[in-house]
N, C-alpha and C. Protein backbone atom coordinates (compact mmCIF):
# COMPACT_ATOMS: atom_id res chain seq x y z
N UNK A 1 68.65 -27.41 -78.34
CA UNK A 1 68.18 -27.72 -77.02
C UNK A 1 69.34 -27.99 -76.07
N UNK A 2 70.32 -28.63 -76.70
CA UNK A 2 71.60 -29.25 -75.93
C UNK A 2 72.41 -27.98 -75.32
N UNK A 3 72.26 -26.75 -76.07
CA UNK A 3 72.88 -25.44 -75.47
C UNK A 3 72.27 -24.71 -74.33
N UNK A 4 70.79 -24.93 -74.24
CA UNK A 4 69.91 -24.26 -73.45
C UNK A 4 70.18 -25.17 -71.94
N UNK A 5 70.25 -26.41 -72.27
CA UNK A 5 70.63 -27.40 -70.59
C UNK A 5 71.94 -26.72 -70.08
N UNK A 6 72.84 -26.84 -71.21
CA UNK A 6 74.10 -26.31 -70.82
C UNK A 6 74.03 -24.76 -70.23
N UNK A 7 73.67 -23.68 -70.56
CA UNK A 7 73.19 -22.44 -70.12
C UNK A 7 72.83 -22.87 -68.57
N UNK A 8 71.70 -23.56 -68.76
CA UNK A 8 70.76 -23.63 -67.20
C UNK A 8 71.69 -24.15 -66.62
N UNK A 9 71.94 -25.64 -66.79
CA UNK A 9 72.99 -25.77 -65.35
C UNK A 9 74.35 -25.32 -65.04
N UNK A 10 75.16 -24.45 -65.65
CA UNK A 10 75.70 -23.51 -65.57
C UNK A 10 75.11 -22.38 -64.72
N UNK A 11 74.08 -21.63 -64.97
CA UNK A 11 73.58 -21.04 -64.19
C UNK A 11 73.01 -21.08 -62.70
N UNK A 12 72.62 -22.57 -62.74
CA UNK A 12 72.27 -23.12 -61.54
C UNK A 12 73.54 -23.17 -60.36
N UNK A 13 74.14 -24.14 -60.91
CA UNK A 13 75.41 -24.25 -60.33
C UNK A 13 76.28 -22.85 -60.28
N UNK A 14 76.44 -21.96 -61.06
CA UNK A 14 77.13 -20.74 -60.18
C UNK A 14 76.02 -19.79 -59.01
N UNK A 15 75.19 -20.13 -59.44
CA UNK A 15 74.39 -19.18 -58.10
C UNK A 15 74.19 -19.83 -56.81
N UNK A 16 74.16 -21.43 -56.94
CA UNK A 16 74.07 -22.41 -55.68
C UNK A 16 75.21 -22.32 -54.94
N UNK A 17 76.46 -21.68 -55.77
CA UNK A 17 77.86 -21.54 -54.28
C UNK A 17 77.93 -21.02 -53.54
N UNK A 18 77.37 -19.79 -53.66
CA UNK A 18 77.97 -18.59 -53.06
C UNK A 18 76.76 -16.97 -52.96
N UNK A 19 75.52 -17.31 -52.63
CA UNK A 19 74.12 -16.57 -52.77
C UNK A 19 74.50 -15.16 -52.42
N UNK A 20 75.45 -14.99 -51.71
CA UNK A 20 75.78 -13.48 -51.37
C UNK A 20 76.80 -12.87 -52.33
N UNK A 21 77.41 -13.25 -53.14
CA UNK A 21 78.58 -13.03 -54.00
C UNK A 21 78.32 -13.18 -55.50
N UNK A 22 76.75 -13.51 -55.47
CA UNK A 22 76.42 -13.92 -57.24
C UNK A 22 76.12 -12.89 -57.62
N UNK A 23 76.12 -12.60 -59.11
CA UNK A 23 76.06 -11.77 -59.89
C UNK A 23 75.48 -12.01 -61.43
N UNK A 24 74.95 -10.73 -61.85
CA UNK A 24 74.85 -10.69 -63.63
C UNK A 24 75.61 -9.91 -63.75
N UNK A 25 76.31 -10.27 -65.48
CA UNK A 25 76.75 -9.14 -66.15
C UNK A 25 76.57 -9.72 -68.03
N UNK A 26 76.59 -8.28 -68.22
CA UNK A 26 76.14 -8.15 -69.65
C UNK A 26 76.97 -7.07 -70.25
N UNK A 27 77.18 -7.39 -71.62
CA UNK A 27 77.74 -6.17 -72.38
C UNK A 27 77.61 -6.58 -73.78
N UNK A 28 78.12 -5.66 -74.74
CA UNK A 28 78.79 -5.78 -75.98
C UNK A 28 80.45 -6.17 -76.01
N UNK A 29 80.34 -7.10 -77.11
CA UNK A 29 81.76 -7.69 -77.51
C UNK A 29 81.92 -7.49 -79.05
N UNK A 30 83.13 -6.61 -79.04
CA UNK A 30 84.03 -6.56 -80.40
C UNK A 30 84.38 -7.61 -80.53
N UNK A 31 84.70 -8.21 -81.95
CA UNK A 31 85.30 -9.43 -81.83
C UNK A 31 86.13 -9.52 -83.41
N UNK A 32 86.84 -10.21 -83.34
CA UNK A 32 87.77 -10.69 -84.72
C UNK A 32 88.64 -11.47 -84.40
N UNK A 33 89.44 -11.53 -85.86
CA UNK A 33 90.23 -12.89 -85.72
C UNK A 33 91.87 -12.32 -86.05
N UNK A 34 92.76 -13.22 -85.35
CA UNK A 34 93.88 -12.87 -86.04
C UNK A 34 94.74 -14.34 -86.18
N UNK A 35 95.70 -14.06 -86.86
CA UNK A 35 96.71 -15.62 -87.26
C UNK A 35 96.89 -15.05 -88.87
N UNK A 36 97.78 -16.49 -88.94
CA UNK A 36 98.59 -15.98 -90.13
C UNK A 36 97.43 -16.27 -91.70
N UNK A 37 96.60 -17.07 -91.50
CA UNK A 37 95.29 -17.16 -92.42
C UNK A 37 94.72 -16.07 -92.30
N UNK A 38 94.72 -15.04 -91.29
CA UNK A 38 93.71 -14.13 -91.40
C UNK A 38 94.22 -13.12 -92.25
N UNK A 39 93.15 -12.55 -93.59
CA UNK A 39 93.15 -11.57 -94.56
C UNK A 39 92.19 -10.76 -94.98
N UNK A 40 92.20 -9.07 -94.58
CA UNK A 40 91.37 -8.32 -94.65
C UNK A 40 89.78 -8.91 -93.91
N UNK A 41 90.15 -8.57 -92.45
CA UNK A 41 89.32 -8.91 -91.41
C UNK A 41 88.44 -7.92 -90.98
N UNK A 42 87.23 -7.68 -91.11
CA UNK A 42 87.02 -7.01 -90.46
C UNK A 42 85.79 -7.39 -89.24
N UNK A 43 85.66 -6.54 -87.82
CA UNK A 43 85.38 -7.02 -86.79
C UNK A 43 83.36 -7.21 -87.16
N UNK A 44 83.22 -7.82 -85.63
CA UNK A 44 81.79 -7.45 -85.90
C UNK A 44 81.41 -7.27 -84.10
N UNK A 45 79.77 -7.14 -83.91
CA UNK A 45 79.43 -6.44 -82.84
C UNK A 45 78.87 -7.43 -82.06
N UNK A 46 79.39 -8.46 -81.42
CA UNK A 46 77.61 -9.36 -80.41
C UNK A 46 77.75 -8.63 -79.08
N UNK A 47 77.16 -9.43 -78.51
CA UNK A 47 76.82 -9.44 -77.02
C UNK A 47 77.64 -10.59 -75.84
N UNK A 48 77.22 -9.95 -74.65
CA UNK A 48 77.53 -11.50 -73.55
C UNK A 48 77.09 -10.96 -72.39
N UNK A 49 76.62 -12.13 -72.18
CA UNK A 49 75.39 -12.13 -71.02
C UNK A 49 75.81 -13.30 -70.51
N UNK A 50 76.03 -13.25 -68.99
CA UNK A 50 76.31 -14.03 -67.85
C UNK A 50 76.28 -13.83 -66.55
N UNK A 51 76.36 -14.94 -65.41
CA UNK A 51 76.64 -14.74 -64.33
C UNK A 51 78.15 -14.95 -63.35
N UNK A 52 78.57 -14.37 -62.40
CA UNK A 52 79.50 -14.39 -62.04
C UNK A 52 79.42 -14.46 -60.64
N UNK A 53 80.77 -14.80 -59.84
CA UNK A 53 80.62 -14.84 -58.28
C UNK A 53 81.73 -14.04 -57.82
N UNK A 54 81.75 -13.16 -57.03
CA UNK A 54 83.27 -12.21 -55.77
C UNK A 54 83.38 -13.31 -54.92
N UNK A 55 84.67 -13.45 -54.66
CA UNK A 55 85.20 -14.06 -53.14
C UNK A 55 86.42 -13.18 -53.33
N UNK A 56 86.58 -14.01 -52.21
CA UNK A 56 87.91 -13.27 -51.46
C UNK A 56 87.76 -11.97 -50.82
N UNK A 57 88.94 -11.95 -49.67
CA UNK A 57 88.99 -10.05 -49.30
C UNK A 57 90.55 -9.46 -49.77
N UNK A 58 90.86 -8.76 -49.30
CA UNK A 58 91.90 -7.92 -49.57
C UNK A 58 92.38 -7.24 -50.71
N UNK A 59 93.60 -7.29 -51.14
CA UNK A 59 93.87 -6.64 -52.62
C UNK A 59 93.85 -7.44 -53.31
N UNK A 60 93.62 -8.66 -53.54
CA UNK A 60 93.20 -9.97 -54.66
C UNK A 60 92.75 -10.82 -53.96
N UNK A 61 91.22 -10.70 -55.18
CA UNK A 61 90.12 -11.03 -54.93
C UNK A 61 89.99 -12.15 -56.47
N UNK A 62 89.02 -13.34 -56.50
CA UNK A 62 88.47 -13.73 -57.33
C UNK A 62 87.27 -13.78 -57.83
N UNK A 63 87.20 -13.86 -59.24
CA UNK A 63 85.93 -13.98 -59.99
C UNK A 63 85.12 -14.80 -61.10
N UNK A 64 85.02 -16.43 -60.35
CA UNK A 64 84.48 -17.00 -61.35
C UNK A 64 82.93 -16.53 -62.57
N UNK A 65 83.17 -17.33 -63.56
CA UNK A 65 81.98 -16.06 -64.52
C UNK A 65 81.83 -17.43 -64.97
N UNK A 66 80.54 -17.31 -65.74
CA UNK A 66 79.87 -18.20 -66.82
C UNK A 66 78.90 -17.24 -67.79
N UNK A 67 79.33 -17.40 -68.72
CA UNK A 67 78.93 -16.46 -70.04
C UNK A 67 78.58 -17.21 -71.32
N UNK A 68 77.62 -16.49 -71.76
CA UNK A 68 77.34 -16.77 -73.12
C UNK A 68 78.09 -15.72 -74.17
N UNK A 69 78.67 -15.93 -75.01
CA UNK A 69 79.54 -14.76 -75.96
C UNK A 69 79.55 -14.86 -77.21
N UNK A 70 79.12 -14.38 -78.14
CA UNK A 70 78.99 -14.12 -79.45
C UNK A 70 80.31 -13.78 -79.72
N UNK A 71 80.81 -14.25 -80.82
CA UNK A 71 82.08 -14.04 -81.37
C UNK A 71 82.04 -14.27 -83.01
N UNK A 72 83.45 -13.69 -83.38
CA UNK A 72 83.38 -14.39 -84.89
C UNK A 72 83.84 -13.09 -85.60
N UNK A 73 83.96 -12.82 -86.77
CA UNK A 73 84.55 -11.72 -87.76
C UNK A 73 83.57 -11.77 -89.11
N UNK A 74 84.38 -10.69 -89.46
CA UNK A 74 84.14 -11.39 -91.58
C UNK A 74 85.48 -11.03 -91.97
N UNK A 75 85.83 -12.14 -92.93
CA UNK A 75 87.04 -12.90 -92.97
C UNK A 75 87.39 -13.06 -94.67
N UNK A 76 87.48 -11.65 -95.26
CA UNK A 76 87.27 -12.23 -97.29
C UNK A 76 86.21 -12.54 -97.11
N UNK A 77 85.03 -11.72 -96.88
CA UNK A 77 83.75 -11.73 -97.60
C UNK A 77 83.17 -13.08 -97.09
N UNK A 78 83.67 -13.82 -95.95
CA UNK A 78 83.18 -14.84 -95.38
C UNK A 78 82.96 -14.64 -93.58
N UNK A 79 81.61 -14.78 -93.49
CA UNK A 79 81.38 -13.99 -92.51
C UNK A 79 81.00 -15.25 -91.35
N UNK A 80 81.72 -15.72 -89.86
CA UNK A 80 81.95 -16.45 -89.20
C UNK A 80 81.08 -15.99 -88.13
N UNK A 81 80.31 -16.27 -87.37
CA UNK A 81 79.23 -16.29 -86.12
C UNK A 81 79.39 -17.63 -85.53
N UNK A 82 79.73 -17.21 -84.47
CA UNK A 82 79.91 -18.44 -83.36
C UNK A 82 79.22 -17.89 -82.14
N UNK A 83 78.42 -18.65 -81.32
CA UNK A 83 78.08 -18.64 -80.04
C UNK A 83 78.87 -19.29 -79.07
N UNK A 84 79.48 -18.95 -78.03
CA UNK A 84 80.33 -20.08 -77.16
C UNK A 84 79.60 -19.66 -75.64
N UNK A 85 79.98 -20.76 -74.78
CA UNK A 85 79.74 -20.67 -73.65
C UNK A 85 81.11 -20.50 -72.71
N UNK A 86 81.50 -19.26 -72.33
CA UNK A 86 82.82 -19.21 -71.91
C UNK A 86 82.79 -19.38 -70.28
N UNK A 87 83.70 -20.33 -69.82
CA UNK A 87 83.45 -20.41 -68.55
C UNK A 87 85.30 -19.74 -67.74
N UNK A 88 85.32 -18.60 -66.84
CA UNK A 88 86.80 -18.12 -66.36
C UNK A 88 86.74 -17.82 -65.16
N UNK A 89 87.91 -17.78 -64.53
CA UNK A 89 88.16 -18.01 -63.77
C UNK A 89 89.21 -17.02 -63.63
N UNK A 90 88.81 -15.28 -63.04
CA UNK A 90 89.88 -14.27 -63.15
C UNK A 90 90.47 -13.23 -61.84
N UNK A 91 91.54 -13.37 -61.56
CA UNK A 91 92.16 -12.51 -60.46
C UNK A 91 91.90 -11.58 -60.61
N UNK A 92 91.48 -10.70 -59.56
CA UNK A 92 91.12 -9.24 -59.48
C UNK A 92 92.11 -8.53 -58.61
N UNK A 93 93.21 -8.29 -59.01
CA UNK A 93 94.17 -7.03 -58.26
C UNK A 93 93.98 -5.95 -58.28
N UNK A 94 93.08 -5.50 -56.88
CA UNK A 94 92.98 -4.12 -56.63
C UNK A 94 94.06 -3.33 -56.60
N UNK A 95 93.29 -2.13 -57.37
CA UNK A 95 94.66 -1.16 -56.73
C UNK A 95 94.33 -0.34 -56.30
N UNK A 96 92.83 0.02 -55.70
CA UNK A 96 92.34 0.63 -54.22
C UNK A 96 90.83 -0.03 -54.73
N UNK A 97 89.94 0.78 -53.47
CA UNK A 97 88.81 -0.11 -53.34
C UNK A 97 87.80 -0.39 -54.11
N UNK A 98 87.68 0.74 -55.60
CA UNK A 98 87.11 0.91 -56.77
C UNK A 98 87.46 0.03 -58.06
N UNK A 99 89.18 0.29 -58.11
CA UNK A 99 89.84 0.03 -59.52
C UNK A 99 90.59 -1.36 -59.59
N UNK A 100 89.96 -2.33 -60.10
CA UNK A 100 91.22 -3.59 -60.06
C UNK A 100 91.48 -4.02 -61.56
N UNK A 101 92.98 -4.51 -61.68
CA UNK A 101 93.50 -5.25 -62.59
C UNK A 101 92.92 -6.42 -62.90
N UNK A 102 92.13 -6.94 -63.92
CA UNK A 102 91.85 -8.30 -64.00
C UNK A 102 92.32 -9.01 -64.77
N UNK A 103 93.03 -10.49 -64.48
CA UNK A 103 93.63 -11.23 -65.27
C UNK A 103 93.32 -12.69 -65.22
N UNK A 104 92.81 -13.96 -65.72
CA UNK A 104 92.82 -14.77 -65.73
C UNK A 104 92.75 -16.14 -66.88
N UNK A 105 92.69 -17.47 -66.77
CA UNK A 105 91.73 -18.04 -68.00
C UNK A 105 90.86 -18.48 -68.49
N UNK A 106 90.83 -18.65 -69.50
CA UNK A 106 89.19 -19.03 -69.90
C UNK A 106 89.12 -20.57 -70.50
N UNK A 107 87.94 -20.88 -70.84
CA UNK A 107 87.46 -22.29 -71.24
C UNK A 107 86.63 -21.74 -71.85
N UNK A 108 86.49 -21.75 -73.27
CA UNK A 108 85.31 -21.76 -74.44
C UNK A 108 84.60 -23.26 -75.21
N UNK A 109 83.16 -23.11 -74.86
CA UNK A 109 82.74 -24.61 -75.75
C UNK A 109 81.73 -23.75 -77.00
N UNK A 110 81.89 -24.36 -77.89
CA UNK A 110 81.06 -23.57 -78.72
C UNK A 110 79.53 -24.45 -78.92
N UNK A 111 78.70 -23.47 -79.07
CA UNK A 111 77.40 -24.10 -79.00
C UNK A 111 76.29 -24.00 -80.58
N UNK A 112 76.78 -23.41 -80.89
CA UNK A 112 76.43 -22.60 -82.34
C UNK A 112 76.94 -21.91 -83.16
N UNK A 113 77.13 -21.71 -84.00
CA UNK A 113 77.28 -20.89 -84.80
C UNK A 113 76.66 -20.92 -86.54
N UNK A 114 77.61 -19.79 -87.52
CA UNK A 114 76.99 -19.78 -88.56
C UNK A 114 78.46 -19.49 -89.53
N UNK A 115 78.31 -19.72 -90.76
CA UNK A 115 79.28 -19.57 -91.84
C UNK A 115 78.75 -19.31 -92.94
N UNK A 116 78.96 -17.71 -93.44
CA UNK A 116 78.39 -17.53 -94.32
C UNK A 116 76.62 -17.56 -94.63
N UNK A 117 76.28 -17.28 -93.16
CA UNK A 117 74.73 -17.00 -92.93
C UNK A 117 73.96 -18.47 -92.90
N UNK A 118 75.04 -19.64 -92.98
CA UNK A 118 74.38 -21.30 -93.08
C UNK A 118 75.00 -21.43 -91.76
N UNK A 119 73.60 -22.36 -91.07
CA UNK A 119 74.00 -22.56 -89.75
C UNK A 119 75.15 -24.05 -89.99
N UNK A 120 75.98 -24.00 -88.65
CA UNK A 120 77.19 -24.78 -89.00
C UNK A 120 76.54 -26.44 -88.48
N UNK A 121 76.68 -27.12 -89.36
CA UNK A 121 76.13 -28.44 -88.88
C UNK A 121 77.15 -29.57 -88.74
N UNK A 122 78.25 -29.59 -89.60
CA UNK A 122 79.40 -30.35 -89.74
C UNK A 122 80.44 -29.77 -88.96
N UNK A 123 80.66 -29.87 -87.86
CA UNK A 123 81.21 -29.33 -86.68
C UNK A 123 83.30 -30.00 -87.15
N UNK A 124 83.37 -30.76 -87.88
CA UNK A 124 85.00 -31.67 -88.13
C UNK A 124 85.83 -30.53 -88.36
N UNK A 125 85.06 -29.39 -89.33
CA UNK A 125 86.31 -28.41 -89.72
C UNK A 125 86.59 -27.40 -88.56
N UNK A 126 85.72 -27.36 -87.29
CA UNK A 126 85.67 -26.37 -86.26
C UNK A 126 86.00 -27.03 -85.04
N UNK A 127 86.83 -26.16 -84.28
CA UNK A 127 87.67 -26.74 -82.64
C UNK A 127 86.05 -26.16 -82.08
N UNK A 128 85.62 -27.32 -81.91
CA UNK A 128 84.46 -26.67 -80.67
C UNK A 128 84.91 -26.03 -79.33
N UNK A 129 85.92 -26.58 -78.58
CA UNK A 129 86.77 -25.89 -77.56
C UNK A 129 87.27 -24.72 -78.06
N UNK A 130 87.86 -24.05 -77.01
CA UNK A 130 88.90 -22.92 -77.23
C UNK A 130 89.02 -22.45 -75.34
N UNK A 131 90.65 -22.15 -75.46
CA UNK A 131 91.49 -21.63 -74.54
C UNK A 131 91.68 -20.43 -74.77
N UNK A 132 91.62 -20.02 -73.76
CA UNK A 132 92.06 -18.33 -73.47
C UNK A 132 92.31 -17.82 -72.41
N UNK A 133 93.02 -16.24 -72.39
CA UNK A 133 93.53 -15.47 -71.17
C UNK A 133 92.43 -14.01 -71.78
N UNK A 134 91.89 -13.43 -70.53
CA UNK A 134 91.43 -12.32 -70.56
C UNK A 134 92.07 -11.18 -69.52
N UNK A 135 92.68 -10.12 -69.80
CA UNK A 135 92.97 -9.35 -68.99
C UNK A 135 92.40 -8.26 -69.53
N UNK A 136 91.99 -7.21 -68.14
CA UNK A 136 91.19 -5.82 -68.44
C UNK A 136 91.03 -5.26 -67.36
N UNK A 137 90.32 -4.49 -66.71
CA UNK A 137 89.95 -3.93 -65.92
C UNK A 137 88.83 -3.86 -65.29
N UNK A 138 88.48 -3.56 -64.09
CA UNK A 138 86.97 -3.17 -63.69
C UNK A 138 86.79 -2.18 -62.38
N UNK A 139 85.95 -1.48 -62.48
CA UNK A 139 85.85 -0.51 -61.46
C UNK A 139 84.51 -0.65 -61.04
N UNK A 140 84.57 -0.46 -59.82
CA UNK A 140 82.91 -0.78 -58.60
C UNK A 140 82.54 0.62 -58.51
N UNK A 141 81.76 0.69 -58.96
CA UNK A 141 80.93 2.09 -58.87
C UNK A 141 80.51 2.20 -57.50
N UNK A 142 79.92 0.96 -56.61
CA UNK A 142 79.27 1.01 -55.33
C UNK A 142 79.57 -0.38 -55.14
N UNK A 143 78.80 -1.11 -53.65
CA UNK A 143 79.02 -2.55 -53.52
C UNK A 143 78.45 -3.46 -54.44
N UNK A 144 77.22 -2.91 -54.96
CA UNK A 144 76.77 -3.48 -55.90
C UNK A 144 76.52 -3.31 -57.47
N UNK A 145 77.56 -2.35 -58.18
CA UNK A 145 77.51 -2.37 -59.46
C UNK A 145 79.02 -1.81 -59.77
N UNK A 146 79.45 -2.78 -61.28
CA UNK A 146 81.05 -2.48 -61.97
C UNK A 146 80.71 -1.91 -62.95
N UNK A 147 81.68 -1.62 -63.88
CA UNK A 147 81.78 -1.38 -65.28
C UNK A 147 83.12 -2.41 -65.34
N UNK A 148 82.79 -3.32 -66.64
CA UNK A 148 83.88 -3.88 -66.93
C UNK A 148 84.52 -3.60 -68.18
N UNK A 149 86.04 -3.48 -68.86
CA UNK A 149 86.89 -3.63 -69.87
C UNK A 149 87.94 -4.95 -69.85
N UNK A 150 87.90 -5.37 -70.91
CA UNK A 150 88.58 -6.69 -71.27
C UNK A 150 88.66 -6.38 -72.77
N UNK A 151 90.29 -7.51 -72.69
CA UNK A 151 90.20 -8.12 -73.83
C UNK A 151 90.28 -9.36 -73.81
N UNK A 152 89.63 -10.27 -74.49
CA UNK A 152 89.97 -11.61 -74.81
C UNK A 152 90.90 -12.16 -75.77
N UNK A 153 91.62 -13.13 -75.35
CA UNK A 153 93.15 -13.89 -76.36
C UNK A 153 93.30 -15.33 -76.46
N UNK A 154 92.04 -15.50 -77.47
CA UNK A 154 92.23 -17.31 -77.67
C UNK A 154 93.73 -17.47 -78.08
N UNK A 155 94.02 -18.89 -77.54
CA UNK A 155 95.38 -19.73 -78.17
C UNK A 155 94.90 -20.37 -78.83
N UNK A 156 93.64 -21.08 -78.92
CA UNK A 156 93.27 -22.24 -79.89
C UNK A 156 92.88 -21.59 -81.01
N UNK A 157 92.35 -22.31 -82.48
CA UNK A 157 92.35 -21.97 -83.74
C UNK A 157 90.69 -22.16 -83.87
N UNK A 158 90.04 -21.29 -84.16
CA UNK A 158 88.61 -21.42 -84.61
C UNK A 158 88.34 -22.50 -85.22
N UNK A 159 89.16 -22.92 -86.85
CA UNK A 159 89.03 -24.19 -87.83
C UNK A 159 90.12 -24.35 -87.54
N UNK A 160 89.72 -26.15 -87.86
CA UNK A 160 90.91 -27.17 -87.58
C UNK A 160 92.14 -26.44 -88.44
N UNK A 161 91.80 -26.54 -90.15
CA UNK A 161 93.08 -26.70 -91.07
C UNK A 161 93.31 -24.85 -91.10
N UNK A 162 93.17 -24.18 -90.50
CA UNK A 162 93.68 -22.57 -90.56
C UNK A 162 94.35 -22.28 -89.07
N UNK A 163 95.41 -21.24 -89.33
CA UNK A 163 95.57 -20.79 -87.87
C UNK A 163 94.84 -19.14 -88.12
N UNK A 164 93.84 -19.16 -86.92
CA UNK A 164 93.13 -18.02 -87.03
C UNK A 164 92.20 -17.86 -85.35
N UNK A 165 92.64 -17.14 -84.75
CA UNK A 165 92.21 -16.87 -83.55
C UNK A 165 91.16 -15.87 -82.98
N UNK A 166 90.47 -16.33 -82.03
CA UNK A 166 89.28 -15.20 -81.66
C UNK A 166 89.97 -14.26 -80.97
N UNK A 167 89.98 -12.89 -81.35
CA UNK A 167 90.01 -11.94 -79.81
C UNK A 167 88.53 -11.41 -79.85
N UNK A 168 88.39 -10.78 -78.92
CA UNK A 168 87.20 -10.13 -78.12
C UNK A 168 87.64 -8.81 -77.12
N UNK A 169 87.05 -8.02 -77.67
CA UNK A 169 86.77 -6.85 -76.28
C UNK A 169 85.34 -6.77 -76.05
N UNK A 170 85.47 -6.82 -74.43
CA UNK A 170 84.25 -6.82 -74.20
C UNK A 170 84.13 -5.73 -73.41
N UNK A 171 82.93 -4.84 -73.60
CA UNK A 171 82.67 -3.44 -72.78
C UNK A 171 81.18 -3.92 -72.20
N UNK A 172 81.18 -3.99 -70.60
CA UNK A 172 79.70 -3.92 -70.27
C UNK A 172 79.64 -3.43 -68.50
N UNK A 173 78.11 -4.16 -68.00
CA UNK A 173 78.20 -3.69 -66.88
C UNK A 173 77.58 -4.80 -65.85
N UNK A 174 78.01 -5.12 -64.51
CA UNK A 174 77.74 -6.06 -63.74
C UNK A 174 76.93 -5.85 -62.52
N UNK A 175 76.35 -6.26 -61.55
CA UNK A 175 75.27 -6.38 -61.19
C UNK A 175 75.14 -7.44 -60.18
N UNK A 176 75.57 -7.17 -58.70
CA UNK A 176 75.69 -8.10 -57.32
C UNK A 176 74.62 -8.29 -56.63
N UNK A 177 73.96 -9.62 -56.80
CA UNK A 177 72.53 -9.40 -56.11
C UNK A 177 73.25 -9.79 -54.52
N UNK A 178 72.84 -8.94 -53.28
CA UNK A 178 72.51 -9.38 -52.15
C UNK A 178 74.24 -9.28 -51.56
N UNK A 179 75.34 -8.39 -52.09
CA UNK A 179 76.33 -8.09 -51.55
C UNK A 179 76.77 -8.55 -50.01
């Protein structure tokens, strides 16, 4: 229940700033792990679904987001599912009026997950936080719809006693109500 408040007022609060500049976006996210614990990894497939806001004019522009993101690997036959709520905050350097560079960072809280198909209840061995930088791309099809590419690059460590990090690519598409 404690994830679903968190969702809503997240949601609330990014659409109450800025009514002409809000947005959805959704996609699929690759995801895995890397660090020096990580051995014979292989990726897996979620989703992320969120909202986001445009400001700014000129050739850099910003884009706060609030997302829900599935993450996690299988890791030696140990298979990691995490849900996080990623909240970023990313520069958009156009490089004409379609194509921009995106770069910024992130804030991950985790809200769920699973280990080994058992939901995780003893949260001590897991950084519920996580830090990150996402850089990628996005192109505006029109005023009101992107395609986005990213990758995601946690610094923090999934479990406390391992060093083992989330990346993420995320491929999807976004959605400006009221431009």
């Amino acid at each position: 229940m404690k994830k679903y408040i968190i969702i809503v007022i997240s949601f609330v609060f990014v659409s109450n700033i800025s009514a002409q500049s809000f947005g959805l976006k959704g996609g699929a996210a690759i995801t895995t792990f890397s660090g020096s614990d990580v051995k014979d990894v292989d990726s897996r497939t979620g989703f992320y679904f969120g909202s986001f806001m445009k400001l700014g004019d000129g050739n850099i522009r910003y884009s706060p987001e609030v997302i829900l993101h599935q993450k996690g690997a299988i890791d030696s036959a140990n298979e990691i599912k995490m849900n996080y709520v990623d909240i970023a905050v990313n520069g958009n350097f156009h490089i004409n009026d379609e194509l921009a560079l995106v770069l910024g960072p992130y804030f991950a809280y985790a809200i769920s997950g699973t280990d080994n198909a058992e939901s995780i209840k003893d949260w001590d061995k897991y950084n519920k936080t996580e830090f990150g930088a996402n850089i990628g791309a996005t192109y505006e099809l029109n005023d009101l719809l992107c395609v986005d590419l990213r990758y995601g690059l946690a610094f923090s460590d999934v479990k406390q006693a391992q060093t083992k990090k989330n990346r993420s690519i995320q491929i999807g598409i976004g959605y400006i109500f009221g431009y």
